[in-house]
Structures are given as C-alpha cells and as structure tokens.
N, C-alpha and C. Protein backbone atom coordinates (compact mmCIF):
# COMPACT_ATOMS: atom_id res chain seq x y z
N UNK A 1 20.02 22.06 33.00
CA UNK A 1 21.04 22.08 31.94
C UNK A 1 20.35 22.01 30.57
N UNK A 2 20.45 22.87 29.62
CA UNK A 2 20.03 22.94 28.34
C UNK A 2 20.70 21.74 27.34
N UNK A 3 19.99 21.31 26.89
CA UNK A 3 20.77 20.12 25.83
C UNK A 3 20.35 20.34 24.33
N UNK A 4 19.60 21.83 24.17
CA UNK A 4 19.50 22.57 22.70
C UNK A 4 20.88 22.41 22.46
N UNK A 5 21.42 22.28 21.00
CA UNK A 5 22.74 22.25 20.59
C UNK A 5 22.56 22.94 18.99
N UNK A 6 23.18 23.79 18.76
CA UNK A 6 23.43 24.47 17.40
C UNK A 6 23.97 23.40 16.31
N UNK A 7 23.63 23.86 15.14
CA UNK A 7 23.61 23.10 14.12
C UNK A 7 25.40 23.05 13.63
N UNK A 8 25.99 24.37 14.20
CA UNK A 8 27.27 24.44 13.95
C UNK A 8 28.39 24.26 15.35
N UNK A 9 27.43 23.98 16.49
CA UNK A 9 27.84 22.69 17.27
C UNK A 9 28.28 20.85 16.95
N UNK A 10 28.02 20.68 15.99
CA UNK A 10 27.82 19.28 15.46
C UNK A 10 28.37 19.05 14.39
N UNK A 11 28.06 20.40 13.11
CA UNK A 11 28.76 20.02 11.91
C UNK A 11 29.50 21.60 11.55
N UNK A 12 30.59 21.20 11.31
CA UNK A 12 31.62 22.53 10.66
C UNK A 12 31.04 22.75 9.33
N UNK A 13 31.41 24.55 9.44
CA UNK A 13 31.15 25.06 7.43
C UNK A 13 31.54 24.05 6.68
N UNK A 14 32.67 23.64 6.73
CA UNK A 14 33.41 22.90 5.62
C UNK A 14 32.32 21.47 5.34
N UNK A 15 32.03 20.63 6.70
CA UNK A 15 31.32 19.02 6.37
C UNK A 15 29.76 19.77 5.66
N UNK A 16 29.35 20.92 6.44
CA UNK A 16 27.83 21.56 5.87
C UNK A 16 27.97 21.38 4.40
N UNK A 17 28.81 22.45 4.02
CA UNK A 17 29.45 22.34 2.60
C UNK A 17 29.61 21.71 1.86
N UNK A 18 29.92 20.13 2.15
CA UNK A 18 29.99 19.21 1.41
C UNK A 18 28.96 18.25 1.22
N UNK A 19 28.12 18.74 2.70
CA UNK A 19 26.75 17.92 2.26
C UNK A 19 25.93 18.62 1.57
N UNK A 20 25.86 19.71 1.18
CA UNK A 20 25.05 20.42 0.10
C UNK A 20 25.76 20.17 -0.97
N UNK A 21 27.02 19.80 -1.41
CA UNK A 21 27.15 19.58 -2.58
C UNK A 21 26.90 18.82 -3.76
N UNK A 22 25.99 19.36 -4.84
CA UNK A 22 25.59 18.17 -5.14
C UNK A 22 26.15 17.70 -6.69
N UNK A 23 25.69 16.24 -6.82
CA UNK A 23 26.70 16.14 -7.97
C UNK A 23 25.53 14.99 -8.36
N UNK A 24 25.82 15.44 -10.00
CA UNK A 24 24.92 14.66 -11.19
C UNK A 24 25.48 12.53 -10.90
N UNK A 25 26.77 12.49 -10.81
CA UNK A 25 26.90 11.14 -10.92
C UNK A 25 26.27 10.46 -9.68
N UNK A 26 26.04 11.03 -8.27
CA UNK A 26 25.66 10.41 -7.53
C UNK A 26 23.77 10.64 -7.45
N UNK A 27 23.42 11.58 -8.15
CA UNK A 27 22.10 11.35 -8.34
C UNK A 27 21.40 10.32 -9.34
N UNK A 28 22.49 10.38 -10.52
CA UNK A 28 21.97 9.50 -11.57
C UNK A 28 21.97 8.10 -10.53
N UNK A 29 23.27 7.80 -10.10
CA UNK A 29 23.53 6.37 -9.18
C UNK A 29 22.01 6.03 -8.60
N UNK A 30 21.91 7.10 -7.41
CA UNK A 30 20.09 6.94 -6.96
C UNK A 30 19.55 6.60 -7.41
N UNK A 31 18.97 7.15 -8.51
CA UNK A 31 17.86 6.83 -9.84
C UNK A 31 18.37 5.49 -9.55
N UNK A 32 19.16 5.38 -10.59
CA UNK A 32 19.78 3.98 -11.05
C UNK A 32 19.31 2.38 -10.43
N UNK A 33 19.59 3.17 -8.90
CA UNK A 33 20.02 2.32 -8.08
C UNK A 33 18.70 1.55 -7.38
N UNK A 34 18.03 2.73 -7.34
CA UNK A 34 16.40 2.46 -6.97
C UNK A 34 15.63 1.42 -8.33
N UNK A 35 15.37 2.04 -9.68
CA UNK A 35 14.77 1.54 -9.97
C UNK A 35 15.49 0.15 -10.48
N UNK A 36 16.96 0.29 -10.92
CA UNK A 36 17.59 -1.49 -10.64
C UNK A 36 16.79 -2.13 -10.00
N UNK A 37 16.95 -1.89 -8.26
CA UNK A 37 15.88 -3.02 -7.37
C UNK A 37 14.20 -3.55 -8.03
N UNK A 38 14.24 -2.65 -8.35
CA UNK A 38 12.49 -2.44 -9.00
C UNK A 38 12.99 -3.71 -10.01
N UNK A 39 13.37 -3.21 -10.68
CA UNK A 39 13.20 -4.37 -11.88
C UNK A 39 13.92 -5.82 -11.29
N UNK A 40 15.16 -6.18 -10.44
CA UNK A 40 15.19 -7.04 -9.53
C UNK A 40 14.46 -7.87 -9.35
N UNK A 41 13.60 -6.57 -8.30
CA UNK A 41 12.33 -7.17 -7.62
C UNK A 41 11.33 -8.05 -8.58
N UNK A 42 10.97 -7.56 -9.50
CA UNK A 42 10.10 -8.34 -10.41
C UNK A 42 10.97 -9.67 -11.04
N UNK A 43 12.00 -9.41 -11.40
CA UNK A 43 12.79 -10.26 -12.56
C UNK A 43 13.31 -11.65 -11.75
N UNK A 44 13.44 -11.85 -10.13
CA UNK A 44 13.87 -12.73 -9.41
C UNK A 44 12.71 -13.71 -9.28
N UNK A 45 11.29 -12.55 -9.08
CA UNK A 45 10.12 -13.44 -9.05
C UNK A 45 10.10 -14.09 -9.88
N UNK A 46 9.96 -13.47 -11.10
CA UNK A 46 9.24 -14.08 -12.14
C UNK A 46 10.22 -15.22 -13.06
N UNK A 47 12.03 -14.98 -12.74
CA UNK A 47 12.77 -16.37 -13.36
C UNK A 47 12.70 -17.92 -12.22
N UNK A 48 12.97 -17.27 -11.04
CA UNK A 48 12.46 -18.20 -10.02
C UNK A 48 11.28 -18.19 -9.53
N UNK A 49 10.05 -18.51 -9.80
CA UNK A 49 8.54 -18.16 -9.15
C UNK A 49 8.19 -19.21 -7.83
N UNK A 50 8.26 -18.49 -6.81
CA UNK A 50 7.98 -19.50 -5.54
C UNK A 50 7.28 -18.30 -4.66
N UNK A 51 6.68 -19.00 -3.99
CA UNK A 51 5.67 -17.89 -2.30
C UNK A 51 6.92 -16.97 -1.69
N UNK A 52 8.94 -17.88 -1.56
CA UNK A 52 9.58 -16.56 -1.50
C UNK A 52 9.69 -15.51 -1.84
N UNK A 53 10.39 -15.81 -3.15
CA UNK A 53 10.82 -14.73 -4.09
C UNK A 53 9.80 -13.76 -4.31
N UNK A 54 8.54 -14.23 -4.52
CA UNK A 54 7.20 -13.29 -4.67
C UNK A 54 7.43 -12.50 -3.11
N UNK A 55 7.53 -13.08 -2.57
CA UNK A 55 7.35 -11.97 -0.94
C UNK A 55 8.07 -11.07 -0.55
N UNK A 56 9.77 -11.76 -0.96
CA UNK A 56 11.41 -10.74 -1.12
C UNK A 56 10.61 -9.72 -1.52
N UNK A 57 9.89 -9.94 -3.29
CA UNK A 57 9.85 -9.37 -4.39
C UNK A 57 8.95 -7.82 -3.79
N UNK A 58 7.69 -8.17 -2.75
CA UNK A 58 6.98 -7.18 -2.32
C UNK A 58 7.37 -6.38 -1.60
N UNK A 59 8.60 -6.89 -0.78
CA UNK A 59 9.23 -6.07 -0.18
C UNK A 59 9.56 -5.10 -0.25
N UNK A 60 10.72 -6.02 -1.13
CA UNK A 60 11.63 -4.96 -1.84
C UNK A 60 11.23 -3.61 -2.56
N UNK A 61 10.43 -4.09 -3.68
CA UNK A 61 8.87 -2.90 -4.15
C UNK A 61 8.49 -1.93 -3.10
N UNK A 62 7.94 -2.34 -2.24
CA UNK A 62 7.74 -1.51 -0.90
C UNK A 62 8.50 -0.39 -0.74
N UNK A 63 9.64 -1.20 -0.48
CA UNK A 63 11.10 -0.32 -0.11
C UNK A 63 11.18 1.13 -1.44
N UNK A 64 11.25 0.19 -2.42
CA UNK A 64 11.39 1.15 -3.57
C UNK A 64 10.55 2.12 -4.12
N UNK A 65 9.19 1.63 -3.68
CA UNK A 65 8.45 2.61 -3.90
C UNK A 65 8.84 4.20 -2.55
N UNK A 66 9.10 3.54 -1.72
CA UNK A 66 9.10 5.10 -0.70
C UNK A 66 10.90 5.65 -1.57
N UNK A 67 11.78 4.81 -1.88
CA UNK A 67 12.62 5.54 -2.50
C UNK A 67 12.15 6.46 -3.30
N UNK A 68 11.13 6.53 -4.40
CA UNK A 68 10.85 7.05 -5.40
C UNK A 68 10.36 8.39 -4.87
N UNK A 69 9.76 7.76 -3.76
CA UNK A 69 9.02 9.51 -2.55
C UNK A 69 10.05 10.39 -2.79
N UNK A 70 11.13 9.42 -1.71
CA UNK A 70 11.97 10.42 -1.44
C UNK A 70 12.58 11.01 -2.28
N UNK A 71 12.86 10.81 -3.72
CA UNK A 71 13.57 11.22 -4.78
C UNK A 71 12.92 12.37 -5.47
N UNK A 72 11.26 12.39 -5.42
CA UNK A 72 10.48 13.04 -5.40
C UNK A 72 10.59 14.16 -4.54
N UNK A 73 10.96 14.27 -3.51
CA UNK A 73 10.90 15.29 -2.15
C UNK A 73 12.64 16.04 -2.91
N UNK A 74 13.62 15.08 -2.75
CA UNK A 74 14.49 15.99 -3.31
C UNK A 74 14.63 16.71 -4.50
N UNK A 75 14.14 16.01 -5.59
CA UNK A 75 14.07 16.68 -6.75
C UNK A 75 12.66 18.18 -6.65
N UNK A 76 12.39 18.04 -5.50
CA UNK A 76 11.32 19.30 -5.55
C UNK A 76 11.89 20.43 -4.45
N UNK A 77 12.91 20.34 -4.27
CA UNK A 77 13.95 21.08 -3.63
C UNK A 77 14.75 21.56 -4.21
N UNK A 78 14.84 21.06 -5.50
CA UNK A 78 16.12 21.02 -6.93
C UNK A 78 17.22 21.01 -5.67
N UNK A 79 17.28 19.60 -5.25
CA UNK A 79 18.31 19.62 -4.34
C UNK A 79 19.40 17.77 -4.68
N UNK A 80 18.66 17.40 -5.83
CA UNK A 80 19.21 16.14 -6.16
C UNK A 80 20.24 16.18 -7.32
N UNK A 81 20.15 16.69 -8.37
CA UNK A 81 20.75 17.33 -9.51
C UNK A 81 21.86 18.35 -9.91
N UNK A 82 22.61 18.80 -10.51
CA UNK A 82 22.85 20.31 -10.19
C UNK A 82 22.00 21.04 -11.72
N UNK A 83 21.34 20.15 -12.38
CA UNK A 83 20.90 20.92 -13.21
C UNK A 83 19.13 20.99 -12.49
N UNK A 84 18.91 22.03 -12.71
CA UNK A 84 16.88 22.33 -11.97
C UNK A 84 16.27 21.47 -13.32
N UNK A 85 16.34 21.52 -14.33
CA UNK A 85 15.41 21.01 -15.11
C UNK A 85 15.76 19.54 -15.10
N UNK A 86 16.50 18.38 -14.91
CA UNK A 86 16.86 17.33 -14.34
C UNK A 86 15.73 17.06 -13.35
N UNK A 87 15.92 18.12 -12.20
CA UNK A 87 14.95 17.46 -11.11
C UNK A 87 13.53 17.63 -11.27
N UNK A 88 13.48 18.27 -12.53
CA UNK A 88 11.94 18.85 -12.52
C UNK A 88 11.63 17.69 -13.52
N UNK A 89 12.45 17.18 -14.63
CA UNK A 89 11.98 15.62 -15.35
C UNK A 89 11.87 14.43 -14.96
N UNK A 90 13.40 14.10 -13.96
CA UNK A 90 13.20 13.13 -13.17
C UNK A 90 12.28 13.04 -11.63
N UNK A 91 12.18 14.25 -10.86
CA UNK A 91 11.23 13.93 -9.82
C UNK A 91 9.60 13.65 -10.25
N UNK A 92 9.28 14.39 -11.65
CA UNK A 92 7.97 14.59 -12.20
C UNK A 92 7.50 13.06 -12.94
N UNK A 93 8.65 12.94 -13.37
CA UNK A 93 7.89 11.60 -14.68
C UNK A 93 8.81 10.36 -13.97
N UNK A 94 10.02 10.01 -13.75
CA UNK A 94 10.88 9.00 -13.17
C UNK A 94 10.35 8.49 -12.12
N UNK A 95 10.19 9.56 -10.74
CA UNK A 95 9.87 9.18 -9.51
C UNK A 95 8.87 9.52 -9.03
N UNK A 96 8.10 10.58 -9.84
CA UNK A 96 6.30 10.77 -9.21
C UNK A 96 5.59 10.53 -9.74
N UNK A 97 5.35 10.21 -11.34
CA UNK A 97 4.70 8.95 -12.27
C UNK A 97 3.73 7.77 -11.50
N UNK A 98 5.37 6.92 -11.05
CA UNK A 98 4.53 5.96 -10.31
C UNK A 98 4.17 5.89 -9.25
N UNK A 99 4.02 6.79 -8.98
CA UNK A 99 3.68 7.42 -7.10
C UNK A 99 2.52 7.58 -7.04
N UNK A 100 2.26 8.51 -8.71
CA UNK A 100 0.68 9.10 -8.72
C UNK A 100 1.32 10.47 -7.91
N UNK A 101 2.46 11.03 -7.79
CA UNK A 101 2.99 12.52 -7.07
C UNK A 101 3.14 13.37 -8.27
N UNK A 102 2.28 14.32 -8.46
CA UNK A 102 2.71 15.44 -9.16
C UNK A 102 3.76 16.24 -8.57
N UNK A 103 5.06 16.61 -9.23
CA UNK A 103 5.77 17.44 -8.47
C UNK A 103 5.56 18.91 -8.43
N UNK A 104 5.26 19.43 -9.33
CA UNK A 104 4.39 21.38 -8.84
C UNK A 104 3.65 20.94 -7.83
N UNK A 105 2.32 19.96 -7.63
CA UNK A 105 1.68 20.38 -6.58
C UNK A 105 2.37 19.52 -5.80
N UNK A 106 3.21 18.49 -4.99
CA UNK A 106 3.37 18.39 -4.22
C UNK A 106 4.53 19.43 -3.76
N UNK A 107 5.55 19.94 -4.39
CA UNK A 107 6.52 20.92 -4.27
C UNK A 107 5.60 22.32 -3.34
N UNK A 108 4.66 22.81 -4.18
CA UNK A 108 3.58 23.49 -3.13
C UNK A 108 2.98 23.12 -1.69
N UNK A 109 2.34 22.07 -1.94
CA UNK A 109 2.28 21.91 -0.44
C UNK A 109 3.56 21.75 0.44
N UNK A 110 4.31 21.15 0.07
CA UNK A 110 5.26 20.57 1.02
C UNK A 110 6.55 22.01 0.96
N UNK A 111 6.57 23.14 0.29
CA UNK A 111 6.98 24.41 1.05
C UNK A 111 6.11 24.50 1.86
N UNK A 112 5.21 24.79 2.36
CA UNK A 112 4.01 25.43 2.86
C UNK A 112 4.75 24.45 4.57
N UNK A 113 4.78 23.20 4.36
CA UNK A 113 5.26 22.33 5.85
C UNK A 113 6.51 23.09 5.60
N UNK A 114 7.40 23.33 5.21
CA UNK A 114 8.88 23.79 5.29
C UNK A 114 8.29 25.80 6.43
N UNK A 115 7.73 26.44 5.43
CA UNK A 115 7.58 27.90 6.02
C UNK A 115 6.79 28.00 6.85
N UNK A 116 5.98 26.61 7.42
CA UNK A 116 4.56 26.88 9.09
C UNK A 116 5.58 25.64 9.96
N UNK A 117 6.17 25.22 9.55
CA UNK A 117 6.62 23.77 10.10
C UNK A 117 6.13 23.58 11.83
N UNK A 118 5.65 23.02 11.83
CA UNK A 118 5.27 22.98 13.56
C UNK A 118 4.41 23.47 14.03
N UNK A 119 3.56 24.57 12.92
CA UNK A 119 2.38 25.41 13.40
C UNK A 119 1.16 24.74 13.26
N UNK A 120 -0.02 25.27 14.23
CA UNK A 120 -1.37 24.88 13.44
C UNK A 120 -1.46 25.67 11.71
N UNK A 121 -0.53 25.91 11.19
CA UNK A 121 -1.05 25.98 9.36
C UNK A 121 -0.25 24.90 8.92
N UNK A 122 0.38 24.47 9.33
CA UNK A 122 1.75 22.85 8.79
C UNK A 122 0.92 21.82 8.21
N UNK A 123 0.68 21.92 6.87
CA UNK A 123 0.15 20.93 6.14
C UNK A 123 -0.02 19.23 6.79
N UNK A 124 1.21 19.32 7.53
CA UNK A 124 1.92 17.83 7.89
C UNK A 124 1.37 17.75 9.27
N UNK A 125 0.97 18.28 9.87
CA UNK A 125 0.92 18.99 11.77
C UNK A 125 0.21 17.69 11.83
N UNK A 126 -0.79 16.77 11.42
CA UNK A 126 -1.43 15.80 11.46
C UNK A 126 -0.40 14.50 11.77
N UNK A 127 0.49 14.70 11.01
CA UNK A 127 1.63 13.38 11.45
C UNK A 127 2.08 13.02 12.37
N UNK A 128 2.39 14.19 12.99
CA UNK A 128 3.38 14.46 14.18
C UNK A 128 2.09 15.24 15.75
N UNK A 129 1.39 15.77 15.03
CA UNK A 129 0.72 16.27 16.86
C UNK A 129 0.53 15.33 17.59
N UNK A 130 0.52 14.30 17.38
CA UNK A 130 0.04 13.24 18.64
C UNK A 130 1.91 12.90 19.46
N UNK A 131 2.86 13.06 18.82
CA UNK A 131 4.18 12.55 19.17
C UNK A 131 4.30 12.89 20.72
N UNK A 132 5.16 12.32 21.44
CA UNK A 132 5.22 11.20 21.11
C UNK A 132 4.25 10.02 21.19
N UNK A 133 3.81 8.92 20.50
CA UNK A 133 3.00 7.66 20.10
C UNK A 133 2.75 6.48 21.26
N UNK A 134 2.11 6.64 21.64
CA UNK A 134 1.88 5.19 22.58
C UNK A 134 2.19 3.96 21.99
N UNK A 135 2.75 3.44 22.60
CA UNK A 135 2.75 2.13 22.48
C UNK A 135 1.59 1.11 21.42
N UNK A 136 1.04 0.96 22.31
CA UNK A 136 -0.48 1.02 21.83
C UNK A 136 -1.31 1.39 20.39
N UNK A 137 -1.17 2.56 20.82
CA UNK A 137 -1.20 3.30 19.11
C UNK A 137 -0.44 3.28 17.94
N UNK A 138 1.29 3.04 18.34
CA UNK A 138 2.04 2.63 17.03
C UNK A 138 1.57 1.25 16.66
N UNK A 139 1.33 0.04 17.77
CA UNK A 139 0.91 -1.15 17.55
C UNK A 139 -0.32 -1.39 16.39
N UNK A 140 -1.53 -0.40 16.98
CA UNK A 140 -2.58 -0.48 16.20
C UNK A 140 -2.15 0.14 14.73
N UNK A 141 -1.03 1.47 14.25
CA UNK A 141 -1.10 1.30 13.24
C UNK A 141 -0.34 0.61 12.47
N UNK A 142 0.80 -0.27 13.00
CA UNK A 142 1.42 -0.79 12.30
C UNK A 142 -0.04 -2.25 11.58
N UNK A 143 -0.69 -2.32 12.48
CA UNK A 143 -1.62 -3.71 12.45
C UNK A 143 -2.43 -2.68 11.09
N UNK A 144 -3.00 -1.71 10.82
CA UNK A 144 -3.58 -1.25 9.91
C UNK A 144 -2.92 -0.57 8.71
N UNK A 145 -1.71 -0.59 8.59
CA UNK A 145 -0.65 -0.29 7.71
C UNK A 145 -0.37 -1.74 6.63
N UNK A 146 0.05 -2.81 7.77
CA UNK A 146 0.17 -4.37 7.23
C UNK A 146 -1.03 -5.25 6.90
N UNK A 147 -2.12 -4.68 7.47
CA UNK A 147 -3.20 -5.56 7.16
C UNK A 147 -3.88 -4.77 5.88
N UNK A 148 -3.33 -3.73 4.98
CA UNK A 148 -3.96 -2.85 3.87
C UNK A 148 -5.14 -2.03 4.51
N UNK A 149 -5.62 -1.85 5.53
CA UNK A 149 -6.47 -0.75 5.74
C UNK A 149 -6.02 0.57 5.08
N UNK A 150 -4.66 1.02 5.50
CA UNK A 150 -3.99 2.43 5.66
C UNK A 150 -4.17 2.22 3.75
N UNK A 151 -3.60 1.46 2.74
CA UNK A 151 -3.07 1.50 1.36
C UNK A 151 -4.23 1.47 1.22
N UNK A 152 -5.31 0.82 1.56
CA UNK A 152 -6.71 0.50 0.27
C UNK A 152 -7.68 1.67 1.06
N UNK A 153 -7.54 2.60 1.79
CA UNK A 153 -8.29 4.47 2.12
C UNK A 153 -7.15 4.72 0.88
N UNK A 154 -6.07 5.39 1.29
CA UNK A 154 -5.47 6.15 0.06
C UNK A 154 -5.65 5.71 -1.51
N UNK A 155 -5.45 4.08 -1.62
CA UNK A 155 -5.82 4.14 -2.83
C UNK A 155 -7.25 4.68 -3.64
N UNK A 156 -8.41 4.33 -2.63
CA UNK A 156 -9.53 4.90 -2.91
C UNK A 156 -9.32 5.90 -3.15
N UNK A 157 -8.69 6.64 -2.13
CA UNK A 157 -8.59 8.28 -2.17
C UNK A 157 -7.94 8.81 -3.65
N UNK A 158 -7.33 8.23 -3.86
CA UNK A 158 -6.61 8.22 -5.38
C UNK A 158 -7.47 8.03 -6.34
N UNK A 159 -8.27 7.14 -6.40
CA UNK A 159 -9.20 6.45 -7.58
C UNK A 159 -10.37 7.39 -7.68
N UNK A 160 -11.14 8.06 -6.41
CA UNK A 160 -12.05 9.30 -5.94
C UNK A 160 -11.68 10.40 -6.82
N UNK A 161 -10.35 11.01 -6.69
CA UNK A 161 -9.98 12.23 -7.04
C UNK A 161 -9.49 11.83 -8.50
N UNK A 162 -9.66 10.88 -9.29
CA UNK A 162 -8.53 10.64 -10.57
C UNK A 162 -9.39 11.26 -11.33
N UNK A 163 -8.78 12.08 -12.12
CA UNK A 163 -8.50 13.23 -13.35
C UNK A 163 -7.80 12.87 -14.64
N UNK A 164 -8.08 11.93 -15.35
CA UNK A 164 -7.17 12.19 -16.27
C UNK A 164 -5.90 13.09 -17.09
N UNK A 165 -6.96 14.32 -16.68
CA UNK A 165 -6.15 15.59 -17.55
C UNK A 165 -4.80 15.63 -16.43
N UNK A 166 -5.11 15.44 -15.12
CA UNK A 166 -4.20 15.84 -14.18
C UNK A 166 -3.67 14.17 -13.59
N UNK A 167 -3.95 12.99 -13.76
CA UNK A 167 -3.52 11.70 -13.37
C UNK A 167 -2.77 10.71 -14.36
N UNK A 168 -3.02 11.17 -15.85
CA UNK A 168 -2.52 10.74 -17.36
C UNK A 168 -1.04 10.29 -16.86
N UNK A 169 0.44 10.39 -15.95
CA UNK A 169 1.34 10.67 -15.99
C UNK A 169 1.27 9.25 -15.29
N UNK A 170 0.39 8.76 -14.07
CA UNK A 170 -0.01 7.26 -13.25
C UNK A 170 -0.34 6.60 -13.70
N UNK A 171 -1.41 6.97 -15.06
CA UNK A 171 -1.93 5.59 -15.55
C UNK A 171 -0.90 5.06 -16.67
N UNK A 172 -0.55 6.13 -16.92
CA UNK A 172 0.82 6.02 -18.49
C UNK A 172 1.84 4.64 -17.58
N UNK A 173 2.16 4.89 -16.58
CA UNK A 173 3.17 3.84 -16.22
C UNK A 173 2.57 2.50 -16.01
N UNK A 174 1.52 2.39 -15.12
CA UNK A 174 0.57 1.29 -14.65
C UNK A 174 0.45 0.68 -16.42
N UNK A 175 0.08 0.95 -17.16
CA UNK A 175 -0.20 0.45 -18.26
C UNK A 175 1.35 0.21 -18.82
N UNK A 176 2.18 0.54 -18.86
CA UNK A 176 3.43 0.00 -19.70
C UNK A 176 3.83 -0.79 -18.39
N UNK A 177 3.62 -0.61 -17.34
CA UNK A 177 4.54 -1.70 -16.59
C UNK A 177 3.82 -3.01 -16.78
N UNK A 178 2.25 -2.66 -16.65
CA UNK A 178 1.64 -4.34 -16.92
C UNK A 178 1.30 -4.43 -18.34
N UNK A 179 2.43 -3.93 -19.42
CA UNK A 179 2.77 -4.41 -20.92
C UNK A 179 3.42 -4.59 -20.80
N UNK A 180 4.82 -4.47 -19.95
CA UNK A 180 5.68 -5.05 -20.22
C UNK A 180 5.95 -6.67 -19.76
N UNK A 181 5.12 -6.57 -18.22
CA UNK A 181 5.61 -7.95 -17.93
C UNK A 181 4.78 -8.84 -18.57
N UNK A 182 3.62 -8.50 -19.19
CA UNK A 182 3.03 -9.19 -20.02
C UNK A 182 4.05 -9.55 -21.23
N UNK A 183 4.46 -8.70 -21.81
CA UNK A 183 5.27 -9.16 -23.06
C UNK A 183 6.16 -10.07 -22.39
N UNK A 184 6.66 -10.12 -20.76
CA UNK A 184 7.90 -11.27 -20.75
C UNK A 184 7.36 -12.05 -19.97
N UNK A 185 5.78 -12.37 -20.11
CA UNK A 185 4.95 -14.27 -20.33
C UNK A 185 4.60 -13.92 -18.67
N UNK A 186 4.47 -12.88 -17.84
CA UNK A 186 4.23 -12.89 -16.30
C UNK A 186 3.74 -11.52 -16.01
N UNK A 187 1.86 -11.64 -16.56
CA UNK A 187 1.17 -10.32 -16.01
C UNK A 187 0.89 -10.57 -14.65
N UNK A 188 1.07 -11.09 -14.28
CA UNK A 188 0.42 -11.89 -12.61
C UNK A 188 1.47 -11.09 -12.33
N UNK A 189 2.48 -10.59 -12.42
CA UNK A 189 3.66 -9.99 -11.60
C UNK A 189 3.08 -8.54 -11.10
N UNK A 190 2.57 -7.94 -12.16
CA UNK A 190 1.69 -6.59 -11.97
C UNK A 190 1.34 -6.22 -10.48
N UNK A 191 0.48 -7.70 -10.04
CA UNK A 191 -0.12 -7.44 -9.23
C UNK A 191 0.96 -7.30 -7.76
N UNK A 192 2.09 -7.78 -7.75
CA UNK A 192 2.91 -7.50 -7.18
C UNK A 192 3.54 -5.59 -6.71
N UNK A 193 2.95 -5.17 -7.57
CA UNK A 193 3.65 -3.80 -7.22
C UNK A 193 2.30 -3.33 -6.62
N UNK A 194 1.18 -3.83 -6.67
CA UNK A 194 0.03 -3.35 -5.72
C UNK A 194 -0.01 -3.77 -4.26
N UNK A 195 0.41 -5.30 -4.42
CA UNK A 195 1.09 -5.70 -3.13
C UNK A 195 1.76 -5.00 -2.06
N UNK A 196 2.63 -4.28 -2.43
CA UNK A 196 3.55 -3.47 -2.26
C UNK A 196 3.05 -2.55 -1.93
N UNK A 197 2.27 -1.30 -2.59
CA UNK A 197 1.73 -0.49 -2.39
C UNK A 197 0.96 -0.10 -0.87
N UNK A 198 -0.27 -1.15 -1.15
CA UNK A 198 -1.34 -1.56 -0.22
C UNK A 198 -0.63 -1.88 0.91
N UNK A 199 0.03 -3.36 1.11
CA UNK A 199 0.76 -3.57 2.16
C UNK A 199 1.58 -3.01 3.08
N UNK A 200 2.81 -3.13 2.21
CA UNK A 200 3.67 -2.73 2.43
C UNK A 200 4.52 -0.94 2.46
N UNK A 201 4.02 -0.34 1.52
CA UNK A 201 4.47 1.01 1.63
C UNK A 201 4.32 2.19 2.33
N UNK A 202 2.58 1.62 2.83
CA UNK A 202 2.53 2.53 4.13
C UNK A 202 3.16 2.30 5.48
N UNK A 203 3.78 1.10 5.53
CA UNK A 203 4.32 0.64 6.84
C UNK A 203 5.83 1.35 7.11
C-alpha cells in the first residue's frame, strides 16, 4: 500500500492560498515579537540579576537567535513582507546583522538546496545523508552542541573568514549592543548573547 499522499490531498487551493498570503502586519508582529524577547531576555537579567534569570535569559537568546535565522530564510524568499525591499532591509540588517548572515549570499546558496534538494549537489546533503540518526549519534551531538564544541568550530569559523569589507554589518551590532548595555550600568550582560550563541543555538 502506497502512503505517498499529494500535497492537494491534505490541503485545498483555497487553505494553500491563504497560507501564501502574506501580510505586512503579521510580519512586522514577527520582527516585533522576536526581538521584544531579545531585549526581555537581557532586561529581566539585568533588573533582577540571579544564576536564574541569567540562564531563562540564555535561553531565551538561544531561542531568538534561531528566530532571527528563520526570518532571515523567509525574508530571502521575499516570502515575509509583501513589499521585496522590506525583506531585503529587514532579513539583511534586522535579522542577519546579528547572525553574521549576509542575505545575497546566503539567499544564493540556499536556492541552490531548494533546485538540487536531495542530490549529491544539495549544499545541505551534509545535514540530512546520515538520516535517519542513531540514537547514539543524536546523543553524542546533542553532548557537543551543549557542551560549546559545535558554537566555538563555527565561531572560529567566523572569526577565520572575517572581512571587514564583507562582516562590517556583525561587528556594527556586537558593538552597539555591548554600548548599549553598557550605557544601562550591565556590560557583563553582553556576554550573555555569546552564551547563547556557543551553547545554546546550535542545539
């Protein structure tokens, strides 16, 4: 018995339809909504400062940083907005800024996984060829995801390849975010969104 099922097995023109529709107030909300937590995240630590709130605080960061991915991935679809130059300001400087994601080049590679998807040319084919994951093996990477192995290779990998002419857009934020919490009496907070990073965001 075949258990392939068509895409218009599951969802009618009309629900398709409405999930492509897209609308400016519920993208701005996203934005909004994401980097709210962000500032949250810092502002709970730093009025209440305890080993909790600092830990909520990394979390949460965590969390928000892969929001910013993903906001990144849609706005390079011009699929978040209904205006294209919207997604090309906000996925570029809003949500790939602090990513360190350029959106032209990640928008390039990541067609390239959209038009090989599944092939040996699939940019991504590395993620997924081993699927499904042993036991075993998700174990070990969750243990190297949480213990910063997985964050402190990429960050290197980041710090290796940094360009100014082409990285100016990462350091621009890193520097106003640890001016700002400096100006409100808590640079120690800074180190919190590295926390996050390292730790937590690859997990």
């Amino acid at each position: 018995m075949s258990t392939t099922m068509k895409l218009s097995e599951a969802v009618t023109k009309e629900e398709l339809r409405e999930l492509r529709k897209k609308s400016n107030l519920r993208a701005f909300a996203t934005v909004a909504w994401n980097w709210g937590l962000i500032v949250a995240a810092f502002a709970v630590a730093i009025l209440w400062t305890n080993p909790l709130t600092i830990a909520a605080g990394i979390l949460i960061l965590g969390g928000r940083q892969l929001g910013l991915g993903i906001i990144n991935h849609d706005c390079a679809h011009h699929a978040l907005f209904k205006s294209p130059k919207l997604d090309e300001f906000v996925g570029h400087w809003i949500a790939g800024a602090p990513m360190n994601i350029s959106l032209p080049a990640y928008r390039a590679y990541h067609l390239k996984h959209h038009k090989y998807a599944g092939t040996p040319d699939d940019p991504d084919i590395i993620f997924v060829k081993n699927y499904p994951v042993a036991k075993d093996s998700l174990r070990r990477k969750f243990v190297r995801d949480l213990t910063g192995q997985t964050g402190f290779r990429d960050t290197m990998r980041k710090i290796r390849s940094f360009k100014l002419s082409r990285n100016w857009p990462w350091l621009t934020f890193h520097v106003a975010l640890l001016a700002t919490l400096t100006a409100v009496g808590a640079p120690w907070a800074y180190l919190m969104w590295w926390a996050a990073e390292l730790f937590v965001y690859p997990a």
